[in-house]
C-alpha atoms as a PDB file:
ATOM      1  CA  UNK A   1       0.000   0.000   0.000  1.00  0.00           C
ATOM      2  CA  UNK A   2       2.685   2.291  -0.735  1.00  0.00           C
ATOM      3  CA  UNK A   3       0.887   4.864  -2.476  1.00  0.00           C
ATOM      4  CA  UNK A   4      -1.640   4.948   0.075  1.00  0.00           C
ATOM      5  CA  UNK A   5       0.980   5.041   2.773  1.00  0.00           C
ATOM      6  CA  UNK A   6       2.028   8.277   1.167  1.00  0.00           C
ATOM      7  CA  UNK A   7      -1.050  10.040   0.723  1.00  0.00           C
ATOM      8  CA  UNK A   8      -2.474   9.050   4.078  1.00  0.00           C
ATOM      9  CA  UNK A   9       1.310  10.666   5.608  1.00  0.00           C
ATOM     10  CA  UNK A  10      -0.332  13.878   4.341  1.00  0.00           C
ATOM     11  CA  UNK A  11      -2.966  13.669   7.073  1.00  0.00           C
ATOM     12  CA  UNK A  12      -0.301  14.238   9.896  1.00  0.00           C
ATOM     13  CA  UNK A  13       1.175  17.065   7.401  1.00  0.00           C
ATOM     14  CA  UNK A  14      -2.416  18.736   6.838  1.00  0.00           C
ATOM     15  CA  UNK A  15      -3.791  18.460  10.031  1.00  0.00           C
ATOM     16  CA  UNK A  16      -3.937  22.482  11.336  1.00  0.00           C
ATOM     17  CA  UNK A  17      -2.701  23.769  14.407  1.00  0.00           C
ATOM     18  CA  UNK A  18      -3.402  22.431  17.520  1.00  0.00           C
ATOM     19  CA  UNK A  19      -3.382  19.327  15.290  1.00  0.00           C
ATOM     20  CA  UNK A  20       0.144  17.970  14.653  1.00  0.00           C
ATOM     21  CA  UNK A  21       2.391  14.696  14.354  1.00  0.00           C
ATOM     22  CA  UNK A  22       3.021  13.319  16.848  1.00  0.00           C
ATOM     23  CA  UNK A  23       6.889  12.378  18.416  1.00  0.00           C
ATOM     24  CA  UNK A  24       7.896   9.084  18.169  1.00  0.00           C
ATOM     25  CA  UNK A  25       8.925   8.513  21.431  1.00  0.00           C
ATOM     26  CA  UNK A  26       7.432   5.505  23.819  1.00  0.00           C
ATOM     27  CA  UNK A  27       4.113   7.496  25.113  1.00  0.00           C
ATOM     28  CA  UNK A  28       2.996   7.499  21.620  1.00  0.00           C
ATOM     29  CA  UNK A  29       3.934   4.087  20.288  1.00  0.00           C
ATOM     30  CA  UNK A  30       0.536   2.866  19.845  1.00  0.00           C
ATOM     31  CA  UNK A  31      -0.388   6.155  17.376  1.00  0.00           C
ATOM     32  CA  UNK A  32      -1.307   4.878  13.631  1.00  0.00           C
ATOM     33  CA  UNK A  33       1.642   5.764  11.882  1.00  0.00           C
ATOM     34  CA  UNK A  34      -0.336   7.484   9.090  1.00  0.00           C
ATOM     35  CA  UNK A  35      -2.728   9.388  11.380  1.00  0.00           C
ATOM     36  CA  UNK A  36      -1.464  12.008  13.639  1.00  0.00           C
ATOM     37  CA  UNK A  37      -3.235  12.509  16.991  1.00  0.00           C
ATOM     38  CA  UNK A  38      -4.478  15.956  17.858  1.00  0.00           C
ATOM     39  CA  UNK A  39      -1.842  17.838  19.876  1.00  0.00           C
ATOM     40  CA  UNK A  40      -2.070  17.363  23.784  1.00  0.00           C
ATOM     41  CA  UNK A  41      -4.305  15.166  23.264  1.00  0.00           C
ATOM     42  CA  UNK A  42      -3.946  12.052  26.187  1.00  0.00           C
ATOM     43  CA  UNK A  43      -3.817   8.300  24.358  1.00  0.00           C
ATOM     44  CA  UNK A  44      -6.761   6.008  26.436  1.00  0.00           C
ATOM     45  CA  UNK A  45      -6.982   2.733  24.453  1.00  0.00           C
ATOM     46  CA  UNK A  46      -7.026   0.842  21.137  1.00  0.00           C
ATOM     47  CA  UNK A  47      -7.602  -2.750  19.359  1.00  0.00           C
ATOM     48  CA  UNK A  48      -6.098  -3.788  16.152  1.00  0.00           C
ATOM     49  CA  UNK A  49      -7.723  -6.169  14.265  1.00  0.00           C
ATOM     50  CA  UNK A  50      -5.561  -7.715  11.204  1.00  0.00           C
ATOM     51  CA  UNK A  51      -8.736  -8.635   9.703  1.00  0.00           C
ATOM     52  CA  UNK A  52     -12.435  -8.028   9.781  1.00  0.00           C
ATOM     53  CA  UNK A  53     -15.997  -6.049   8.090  1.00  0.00           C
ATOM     54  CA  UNK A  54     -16.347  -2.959   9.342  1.00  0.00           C
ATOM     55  CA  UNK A  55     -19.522  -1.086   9.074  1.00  0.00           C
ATOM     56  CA  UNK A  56     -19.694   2.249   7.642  1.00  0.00           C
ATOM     57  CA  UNK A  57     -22.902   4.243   8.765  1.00  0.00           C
ATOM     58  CA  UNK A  58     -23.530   6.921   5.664  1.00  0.00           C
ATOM     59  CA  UNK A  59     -27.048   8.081   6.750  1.00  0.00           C
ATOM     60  CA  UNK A  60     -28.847   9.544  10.176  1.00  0.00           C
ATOM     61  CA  UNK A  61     -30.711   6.861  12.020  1.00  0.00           C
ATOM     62  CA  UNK A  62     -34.530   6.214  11.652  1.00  0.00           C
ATOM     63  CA  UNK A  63     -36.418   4.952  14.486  1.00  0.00           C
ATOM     64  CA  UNK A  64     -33.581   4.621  16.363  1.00  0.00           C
ATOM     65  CA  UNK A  65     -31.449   2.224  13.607  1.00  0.00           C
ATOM     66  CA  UNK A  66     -29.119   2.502  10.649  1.00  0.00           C
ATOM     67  CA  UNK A  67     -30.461   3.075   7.242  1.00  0.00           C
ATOM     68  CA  UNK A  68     -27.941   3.538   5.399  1.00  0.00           C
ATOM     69  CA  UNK A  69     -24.632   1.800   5.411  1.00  0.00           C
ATOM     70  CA  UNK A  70     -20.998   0.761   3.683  1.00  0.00           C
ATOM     71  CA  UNK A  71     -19.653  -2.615   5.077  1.00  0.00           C
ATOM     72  CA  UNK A  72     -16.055  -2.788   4.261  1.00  0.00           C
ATOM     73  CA  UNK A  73     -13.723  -5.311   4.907  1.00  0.00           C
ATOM     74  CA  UNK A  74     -10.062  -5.056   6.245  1.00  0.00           C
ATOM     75  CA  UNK A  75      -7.015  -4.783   8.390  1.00  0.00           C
ATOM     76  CA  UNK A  76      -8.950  -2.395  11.425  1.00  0.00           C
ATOM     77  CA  UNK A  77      -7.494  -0.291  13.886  1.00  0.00           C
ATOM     78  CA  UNK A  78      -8.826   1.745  16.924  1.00  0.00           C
ATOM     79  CA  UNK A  79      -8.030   4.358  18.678  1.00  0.00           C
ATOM     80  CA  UNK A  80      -9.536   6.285  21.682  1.00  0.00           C
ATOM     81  CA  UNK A  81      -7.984  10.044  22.631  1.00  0.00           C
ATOM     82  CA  UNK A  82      -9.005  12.802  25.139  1.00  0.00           C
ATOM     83  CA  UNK A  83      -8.357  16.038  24.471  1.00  0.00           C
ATOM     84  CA  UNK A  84      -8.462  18.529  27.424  1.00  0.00           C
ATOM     85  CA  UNK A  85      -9.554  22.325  26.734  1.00  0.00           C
ATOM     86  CA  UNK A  86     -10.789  21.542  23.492  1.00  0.00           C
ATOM     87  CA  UNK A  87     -13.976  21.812  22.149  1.00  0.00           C
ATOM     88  CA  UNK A  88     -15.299  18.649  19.749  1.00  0.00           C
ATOM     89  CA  UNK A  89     -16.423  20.821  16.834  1.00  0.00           C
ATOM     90  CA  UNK A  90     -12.576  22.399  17.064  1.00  0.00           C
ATOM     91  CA  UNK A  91     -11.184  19.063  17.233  1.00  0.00           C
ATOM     92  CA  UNK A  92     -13.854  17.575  14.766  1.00  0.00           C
ATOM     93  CA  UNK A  93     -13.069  20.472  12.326  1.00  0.00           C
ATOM     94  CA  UNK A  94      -9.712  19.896  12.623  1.00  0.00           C
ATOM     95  CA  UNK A  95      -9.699  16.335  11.110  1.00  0.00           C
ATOM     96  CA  UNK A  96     -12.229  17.465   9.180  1.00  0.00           C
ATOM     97  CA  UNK A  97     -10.244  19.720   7.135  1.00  0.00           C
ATOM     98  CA  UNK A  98      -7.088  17.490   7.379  1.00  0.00           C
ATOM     99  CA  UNK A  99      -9.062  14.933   5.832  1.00  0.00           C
ATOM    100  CA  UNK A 100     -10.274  16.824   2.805  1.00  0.00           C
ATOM    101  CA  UNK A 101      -6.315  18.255   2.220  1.00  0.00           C
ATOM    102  CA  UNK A 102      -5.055  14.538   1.926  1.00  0.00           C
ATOM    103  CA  UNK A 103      -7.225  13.314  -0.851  1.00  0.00           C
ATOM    104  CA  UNK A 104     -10.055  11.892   1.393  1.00  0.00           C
ATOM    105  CA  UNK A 105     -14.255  12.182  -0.202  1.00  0.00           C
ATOM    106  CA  UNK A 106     -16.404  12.823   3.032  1.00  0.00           C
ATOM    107  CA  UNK A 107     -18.804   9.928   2.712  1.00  0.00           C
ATOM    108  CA  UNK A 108     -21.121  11.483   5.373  1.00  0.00           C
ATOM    109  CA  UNK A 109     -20.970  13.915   8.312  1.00  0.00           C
ATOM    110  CA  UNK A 110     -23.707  13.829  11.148  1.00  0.00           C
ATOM    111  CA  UNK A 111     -23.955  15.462  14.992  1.00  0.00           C
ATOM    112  CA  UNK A 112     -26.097  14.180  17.559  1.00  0.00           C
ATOM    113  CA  UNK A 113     -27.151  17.125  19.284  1.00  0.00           C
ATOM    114  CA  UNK A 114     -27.962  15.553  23.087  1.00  0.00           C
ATOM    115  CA  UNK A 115     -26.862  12.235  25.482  1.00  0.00           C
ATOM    116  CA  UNK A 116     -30.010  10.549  23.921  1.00  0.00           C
ATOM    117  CA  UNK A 117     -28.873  10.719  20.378  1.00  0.00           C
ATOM    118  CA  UNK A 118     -25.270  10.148  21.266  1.00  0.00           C
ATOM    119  CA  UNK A 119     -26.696   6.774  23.116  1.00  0.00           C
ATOM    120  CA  UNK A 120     -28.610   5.814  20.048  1.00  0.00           C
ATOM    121  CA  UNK A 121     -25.716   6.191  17.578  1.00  0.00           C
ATOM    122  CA  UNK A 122     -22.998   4.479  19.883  1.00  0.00           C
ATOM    123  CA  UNK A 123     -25.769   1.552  20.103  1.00  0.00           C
ATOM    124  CA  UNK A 124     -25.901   0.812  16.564  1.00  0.00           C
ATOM    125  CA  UNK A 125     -22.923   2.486  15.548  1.00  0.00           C
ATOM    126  CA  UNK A 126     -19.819   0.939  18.055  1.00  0.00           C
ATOM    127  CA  UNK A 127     -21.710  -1.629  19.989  1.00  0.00           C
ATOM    128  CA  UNK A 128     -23.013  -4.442  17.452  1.00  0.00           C
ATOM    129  CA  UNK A 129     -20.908  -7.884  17.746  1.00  0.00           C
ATOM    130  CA  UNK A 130     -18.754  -5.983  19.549  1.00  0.00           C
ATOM    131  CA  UNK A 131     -16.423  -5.268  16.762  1.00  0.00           C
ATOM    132  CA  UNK A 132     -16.141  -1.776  17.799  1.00  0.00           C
ATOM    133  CA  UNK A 133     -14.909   0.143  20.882  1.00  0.00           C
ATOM    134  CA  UNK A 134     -15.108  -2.342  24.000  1.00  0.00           C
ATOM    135  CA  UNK A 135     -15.325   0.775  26.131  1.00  0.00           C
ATOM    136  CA  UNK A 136     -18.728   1.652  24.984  1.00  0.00           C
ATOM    137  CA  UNK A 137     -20.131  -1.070  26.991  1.00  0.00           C
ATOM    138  CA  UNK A 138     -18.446  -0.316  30.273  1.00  0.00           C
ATOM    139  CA  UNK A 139     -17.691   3.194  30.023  1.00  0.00           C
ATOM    140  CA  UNK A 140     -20.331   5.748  29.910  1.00  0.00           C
ATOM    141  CA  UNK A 141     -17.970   8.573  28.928  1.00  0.00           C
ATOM    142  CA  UNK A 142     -17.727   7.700  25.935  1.00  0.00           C
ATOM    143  CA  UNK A 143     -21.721   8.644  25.356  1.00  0.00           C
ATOM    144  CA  UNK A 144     -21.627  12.231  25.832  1.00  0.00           C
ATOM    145  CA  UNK A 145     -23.776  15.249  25.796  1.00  0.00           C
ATOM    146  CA  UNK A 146     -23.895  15.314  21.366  1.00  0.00           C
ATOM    147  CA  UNK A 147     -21.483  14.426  19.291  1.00  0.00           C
ATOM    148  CA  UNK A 148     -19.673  14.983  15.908  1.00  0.00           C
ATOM    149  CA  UNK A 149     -19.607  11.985  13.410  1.00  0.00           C
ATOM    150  CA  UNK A 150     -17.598  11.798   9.804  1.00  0.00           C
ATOM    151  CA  UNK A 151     -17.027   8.839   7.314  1.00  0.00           C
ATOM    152  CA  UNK A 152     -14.098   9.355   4.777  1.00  0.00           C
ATOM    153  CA  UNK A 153     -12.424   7.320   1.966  1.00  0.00           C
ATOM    154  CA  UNK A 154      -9.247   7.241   0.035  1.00  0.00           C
ATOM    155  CA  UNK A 155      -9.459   5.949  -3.222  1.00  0.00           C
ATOM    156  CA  UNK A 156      -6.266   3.830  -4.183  1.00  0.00           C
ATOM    157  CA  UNK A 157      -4.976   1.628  -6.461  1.00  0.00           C
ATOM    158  CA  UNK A 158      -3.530  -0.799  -3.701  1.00  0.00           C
ATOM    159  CA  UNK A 159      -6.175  -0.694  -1.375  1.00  0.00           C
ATOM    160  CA  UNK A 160      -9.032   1.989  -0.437  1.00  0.00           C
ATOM    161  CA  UNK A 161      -8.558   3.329   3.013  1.00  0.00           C
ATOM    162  CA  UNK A 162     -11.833   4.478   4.922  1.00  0.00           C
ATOM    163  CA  UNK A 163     -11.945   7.116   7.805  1.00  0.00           C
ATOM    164  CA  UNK A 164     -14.586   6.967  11.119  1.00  0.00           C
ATOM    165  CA  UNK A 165     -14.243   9.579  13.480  1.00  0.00           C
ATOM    166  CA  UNK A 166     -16.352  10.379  16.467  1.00  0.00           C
ATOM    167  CA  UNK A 167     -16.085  13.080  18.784  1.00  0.00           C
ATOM    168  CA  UNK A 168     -18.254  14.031  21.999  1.00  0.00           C
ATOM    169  CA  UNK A 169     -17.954  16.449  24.840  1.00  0.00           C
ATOM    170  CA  UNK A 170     -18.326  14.853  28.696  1.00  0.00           C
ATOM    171  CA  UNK A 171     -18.163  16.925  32.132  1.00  0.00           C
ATOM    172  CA  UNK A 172     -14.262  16.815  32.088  1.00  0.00           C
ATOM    173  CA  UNK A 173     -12.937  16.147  28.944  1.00  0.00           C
ATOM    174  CA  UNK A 174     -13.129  16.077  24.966  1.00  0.00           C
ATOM    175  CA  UNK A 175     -13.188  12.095  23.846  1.00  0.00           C
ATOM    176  CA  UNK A 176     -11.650  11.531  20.193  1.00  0.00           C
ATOM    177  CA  UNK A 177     -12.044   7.899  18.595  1.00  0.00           C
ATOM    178  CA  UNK A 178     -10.191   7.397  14.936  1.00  0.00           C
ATOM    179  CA  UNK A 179     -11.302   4.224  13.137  1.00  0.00           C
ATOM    180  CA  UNK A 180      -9.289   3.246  10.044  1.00  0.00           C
ATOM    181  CA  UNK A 181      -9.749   0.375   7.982  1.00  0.00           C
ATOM    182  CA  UNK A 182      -7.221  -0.575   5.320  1.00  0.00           C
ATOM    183  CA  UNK A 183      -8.819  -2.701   2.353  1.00  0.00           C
ATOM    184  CA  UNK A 184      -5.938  -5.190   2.213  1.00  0.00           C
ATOM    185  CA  UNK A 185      -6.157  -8.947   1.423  1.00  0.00           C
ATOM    186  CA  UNK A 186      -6.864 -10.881   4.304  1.00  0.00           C
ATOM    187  CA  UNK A 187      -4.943 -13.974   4.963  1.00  0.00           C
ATOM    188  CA  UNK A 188      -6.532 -16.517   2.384  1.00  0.00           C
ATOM    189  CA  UNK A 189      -6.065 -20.039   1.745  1.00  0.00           C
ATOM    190  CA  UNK A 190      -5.961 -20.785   5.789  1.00  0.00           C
ATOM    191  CA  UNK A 191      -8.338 -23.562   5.271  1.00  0.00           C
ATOM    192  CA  UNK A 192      -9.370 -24.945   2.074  1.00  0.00           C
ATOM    193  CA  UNK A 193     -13.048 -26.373   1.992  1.00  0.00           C
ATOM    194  CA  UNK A 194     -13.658 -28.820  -0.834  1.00  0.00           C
ATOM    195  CA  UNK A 195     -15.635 -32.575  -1.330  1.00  0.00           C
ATOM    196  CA  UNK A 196     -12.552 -34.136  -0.076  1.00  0.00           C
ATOM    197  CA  UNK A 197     -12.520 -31.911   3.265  1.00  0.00           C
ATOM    198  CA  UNK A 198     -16.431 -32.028   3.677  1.00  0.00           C
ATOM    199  CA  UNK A 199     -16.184 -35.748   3.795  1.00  0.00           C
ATOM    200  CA  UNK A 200     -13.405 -35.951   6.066  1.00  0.00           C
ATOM    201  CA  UNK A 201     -14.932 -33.921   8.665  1.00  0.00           C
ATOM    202  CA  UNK A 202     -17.844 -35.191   8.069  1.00  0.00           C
ATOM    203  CA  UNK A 203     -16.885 -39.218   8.733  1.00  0.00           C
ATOM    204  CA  UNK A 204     -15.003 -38.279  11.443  1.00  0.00           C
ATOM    205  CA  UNK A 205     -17.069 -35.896  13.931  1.00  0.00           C
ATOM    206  CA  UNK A 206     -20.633 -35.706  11.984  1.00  0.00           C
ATOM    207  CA  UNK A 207     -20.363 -32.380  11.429  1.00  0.00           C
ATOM    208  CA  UNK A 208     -18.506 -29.757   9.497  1.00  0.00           C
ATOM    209  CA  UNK A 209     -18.334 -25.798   9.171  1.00  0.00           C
ATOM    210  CA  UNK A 210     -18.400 -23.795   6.258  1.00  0.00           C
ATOM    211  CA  UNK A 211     -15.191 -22.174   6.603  1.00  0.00           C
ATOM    212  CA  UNK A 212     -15.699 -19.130   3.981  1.00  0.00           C
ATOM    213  CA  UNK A 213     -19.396 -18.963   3.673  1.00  0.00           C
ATOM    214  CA  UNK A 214     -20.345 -14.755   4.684  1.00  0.00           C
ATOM    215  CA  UNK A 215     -22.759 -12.719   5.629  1.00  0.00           C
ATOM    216  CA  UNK A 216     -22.927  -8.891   5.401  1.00  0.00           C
ATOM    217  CA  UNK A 217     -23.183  -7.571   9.077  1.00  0.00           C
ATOM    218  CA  UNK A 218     -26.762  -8.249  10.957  1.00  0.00           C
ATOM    219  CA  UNK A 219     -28.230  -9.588   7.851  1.00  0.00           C
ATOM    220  CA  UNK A 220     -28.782 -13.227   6.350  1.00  0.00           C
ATOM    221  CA  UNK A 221     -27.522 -11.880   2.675  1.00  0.00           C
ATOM    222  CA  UNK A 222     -24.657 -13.901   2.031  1.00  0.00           C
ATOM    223  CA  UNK A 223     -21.968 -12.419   0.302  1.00  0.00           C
ATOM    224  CA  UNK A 224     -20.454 -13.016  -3.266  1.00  0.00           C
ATOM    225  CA  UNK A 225     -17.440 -14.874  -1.181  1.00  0.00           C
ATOM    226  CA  UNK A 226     -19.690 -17.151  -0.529  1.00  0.00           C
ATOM    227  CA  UNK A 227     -20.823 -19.001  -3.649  1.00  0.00           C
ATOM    228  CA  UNK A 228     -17.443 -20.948  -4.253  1.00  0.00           C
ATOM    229  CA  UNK A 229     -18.332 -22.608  -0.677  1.00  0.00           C
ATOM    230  CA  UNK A 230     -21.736 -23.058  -1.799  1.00  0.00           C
ATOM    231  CA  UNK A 231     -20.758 -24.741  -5.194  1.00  0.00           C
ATOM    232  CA  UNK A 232     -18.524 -27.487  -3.615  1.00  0.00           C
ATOM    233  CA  UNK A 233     -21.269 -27.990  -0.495  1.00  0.00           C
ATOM    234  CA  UNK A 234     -23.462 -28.856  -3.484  1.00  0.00           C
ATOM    235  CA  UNK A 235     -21.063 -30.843  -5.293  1.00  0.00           C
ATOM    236  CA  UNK A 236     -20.762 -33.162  -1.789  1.00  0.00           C
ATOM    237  CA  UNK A 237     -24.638 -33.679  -2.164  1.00  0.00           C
ATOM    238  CA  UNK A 238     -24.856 -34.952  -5.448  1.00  0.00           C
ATOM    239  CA  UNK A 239     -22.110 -37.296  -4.698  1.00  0.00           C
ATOM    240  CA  UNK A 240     -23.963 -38.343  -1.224  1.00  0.00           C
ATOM    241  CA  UNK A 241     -27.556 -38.435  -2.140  1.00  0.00           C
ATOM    242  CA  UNK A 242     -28.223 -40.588   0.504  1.00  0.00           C
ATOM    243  CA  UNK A 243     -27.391 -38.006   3.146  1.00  0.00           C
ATOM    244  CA  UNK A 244     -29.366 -35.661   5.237  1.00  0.00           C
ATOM    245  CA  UNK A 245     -28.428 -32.594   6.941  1.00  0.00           C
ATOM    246  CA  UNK A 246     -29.707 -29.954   9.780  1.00  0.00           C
ATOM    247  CA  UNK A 247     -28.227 -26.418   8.500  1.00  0.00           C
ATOM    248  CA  UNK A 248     -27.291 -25.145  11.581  1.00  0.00           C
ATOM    249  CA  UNK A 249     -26.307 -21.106  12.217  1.00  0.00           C
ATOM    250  CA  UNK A 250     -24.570 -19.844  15.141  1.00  0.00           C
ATOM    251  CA  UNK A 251     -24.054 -16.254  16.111  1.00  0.00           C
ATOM    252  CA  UNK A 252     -21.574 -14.756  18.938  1.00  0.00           C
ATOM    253  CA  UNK A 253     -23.542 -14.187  22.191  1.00  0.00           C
ATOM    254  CA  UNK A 254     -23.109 -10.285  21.724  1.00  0.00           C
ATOM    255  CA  UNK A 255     -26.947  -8.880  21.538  1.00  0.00           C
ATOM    256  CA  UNK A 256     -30.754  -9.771  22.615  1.00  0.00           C
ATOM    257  CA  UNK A 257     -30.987 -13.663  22.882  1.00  0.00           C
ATOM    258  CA  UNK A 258     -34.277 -13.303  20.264  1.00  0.00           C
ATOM    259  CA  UNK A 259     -32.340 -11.215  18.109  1.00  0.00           C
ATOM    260  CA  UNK A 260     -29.330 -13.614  17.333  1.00  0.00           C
ATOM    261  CA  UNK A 261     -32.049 -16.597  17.194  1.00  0.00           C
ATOM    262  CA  UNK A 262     -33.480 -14.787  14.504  1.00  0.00           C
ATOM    263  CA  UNK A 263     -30.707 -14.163  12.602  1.00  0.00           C
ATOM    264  CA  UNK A 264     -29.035 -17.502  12.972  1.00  0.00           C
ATOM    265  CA  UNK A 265     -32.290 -18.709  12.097  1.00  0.00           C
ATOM    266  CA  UNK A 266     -32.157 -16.653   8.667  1.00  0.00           C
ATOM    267  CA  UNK A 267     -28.949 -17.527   7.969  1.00  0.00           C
ATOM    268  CA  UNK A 268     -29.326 -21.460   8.065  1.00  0.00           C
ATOM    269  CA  UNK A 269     -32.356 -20.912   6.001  1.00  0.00           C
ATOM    270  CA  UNK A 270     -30.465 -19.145   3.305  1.00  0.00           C
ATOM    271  CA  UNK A 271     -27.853 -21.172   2.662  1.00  0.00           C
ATOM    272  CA  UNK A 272     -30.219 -24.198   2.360  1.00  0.00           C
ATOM    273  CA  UNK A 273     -32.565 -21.934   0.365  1.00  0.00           C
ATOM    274  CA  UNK A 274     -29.284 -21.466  -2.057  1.00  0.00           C
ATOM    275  CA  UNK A 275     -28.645 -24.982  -2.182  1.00  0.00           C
ATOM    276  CA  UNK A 276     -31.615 -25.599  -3.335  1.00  0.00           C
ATOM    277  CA  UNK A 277     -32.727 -22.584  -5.248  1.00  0.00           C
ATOM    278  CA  UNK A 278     -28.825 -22.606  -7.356  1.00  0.00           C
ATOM    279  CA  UNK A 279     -27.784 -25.922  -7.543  1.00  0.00           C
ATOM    280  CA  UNK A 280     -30.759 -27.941  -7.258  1.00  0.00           C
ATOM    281  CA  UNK A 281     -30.561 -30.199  -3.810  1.00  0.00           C
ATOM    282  CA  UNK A 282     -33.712 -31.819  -2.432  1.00  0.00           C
ATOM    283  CA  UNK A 283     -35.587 -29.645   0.047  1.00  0.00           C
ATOM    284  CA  UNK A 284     -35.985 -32.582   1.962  1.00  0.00           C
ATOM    285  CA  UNK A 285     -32.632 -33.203   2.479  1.00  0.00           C
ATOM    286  CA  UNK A 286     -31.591 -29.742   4.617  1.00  0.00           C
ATOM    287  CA  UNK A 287     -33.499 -28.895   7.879  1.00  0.00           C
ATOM    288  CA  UNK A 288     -32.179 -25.511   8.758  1.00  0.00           C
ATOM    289  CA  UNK A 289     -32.065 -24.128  12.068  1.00  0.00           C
ATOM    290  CA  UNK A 290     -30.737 -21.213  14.129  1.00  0.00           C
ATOM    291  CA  UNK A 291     -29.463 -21.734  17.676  1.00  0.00           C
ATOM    292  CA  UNK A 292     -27.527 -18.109  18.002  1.00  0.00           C
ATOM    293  CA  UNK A 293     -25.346 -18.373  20.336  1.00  0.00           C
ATOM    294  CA  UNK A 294     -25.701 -21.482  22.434  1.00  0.00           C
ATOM    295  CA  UNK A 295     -22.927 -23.506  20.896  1.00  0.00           C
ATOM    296  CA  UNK A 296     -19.623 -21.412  20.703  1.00  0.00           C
ATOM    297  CA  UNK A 297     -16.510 -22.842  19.500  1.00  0.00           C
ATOM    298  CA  UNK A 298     -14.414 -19.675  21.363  1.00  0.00           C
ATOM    299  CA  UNK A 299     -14.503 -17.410  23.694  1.00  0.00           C
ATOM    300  CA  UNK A 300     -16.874 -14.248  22.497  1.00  0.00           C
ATOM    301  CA  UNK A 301     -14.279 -12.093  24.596  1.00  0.00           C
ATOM    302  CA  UNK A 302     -11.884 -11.683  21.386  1.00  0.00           C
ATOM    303  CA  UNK A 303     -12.546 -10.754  17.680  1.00  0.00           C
ATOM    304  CA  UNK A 304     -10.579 -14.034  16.831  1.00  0.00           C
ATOM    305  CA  UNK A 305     -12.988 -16.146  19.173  1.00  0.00           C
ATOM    306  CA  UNK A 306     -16.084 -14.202  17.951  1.00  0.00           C
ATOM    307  CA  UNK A 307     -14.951 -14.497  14.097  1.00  0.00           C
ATOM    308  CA  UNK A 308     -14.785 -18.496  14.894  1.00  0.00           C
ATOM    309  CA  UNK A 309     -18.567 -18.686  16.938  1.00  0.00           C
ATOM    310  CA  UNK A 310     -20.186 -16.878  13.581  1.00  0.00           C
ATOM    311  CA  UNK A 311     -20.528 -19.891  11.161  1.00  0.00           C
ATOM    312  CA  UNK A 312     -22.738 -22.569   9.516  1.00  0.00           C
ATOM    313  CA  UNK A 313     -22.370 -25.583   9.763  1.00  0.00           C
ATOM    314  CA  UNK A 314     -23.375 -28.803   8.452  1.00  0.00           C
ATOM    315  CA  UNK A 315     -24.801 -31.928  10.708  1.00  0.00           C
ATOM    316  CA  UNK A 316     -25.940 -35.448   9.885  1.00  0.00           C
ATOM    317  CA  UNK A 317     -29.606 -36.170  10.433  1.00  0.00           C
END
């Protein structure tokens, strides 16, 4: 991503007094090295992720939930500031305007003008599967009295780069969160699901999951990752028509019990409903059912072990 790299540099370069790089030295080690933090401002947390979907919000909320939204997919990273004796539209306007000098398109700005639209919009915003900041479920600071919301992106040949930056005011303080997600490759070929491996698995535990097969975020649409795992699922059928399976979807435990039931439920359904629908398997033969998250594989404290509990998988009837 070297021509990224070099664009993105112009961030720290752009960013307008207060805003400036910040010194390497060890207090700031955990900075993004192509995002400057805003001067004085204090470093409070931040989780890396090497590789996950992020979900872009690009439109107010309606009845209290997203209606609009981007899910991208890549190498994630997190940060958390306060910034003392600042205001958060100085601050805001500061990245703002940084931003915009670098090569970034605003996707969408938004402010949240009380603590009861600031709680809505961290709800659906940073809370869901808990991909987002793990503070927002401990730390009420981080919902403050309004807040100041912007989505960017950098187009680029080696990899678009996408923006998120929050800002609210509390009784103390100025808290600053930077998102940036870096469309590179994740790690492929980990795990290679074909008749040979579905059989396997299968003779040996009676079940199997569908390493591969995706869904966009709090939905049942799978995505277009998905059909190669689809294709050789089907291709295991036809050369087993004597076997049965329960379609079973799991979900992390992160959310209303009902809600992940549901969804797990939807999910099980449509990846039988493909099956069936595209390559032409027997109704009969898939029962699909949701059991959210009752059955983990990993612990739902990590993105790793939540990444693992969100699959389908196959089990003989």
């Amino acid at each position: 991503m070297k021509h990224t790299i070099t664009r993105l540099a112009c961030v720290a370069a752009c960013l307008l007094v207060p805003v400036a790089l910040a010194p390497a030295d060890a207090d700031q080690i955990e900075d993004h090295p192509l995002i400057s933090r805003y001067e004085g401002a204090e470093f409070s947390e931040s989780v890396v992720t090497e590789y996950d979907r992020y979900v872009v919000p690009l439109a107010p909320l309606a009845r209290n939930r997203l209606t609009e939204t981007l899910a991208v997919e890549g190498r994630i990273t997190q940060l958390q500031y306060t910034a003392d004796g600042r205001s958060p539209l100085e601050v805001f306007r500061n990245y703002q305007q940084a931003l915009g000098r670098a090569g970034f398109s605003i996707l969408f700005e938004h402010d949240g003008s009380n603590r009861t639209a600031t709680h809505h919009w961290v709800a659906q915003v940073y809370d869901p599967h808990g991909l987002y900041w793990k503070s927002t479920r401990r730390d009420t600071g981080f919902i403050g009295n309004g807040f100041h919301f912007l989505a960017a992106q950098l187009e680029d040949p080696s990899g678009d780069v996408y923006v998120t930056l929050y800002v609210t005011p509390t009784r103390t303080t100025t808290i600053i969160q930077v998102d940036v997600i870096e469309t590179v490759p994740m790690d492929s070929d980990m795990i290679t699901v074909d008749v040979d491996y579905l059989r396997s698995e299968i003779e040996r535990t009676g079940t199997v999951t569908l390493h591969g097969l995706q869904f966009f975020a709090d939905s049942a649409q799978m995505t277009p990752a998905s059909v190669e795992i689809l294709e050789e699922v089907a291709a295991f059928l036809d050369a087993h028509p004597q076997m049965n399976f329960y379609v079973v979807g799991h979900t992390t435990t992160l959310g209303p019990h009902e809600n992940l039931m549901r969804l797990s439920q939807a999910r099980a359904e449509a990846c039988a409903q493909a099956l069936v629908r595209d390559h032409g398997i027997a109704q009969a033969r898939l029962f699909p059912a949701g059991v959210g998250g009752l059955a983990p594989v990993a612990s739902n404290e990590t993105d790793e072990g939540r990444a693992r509990n969100r699959r389908v998988e196959l089990v003989v009837r």
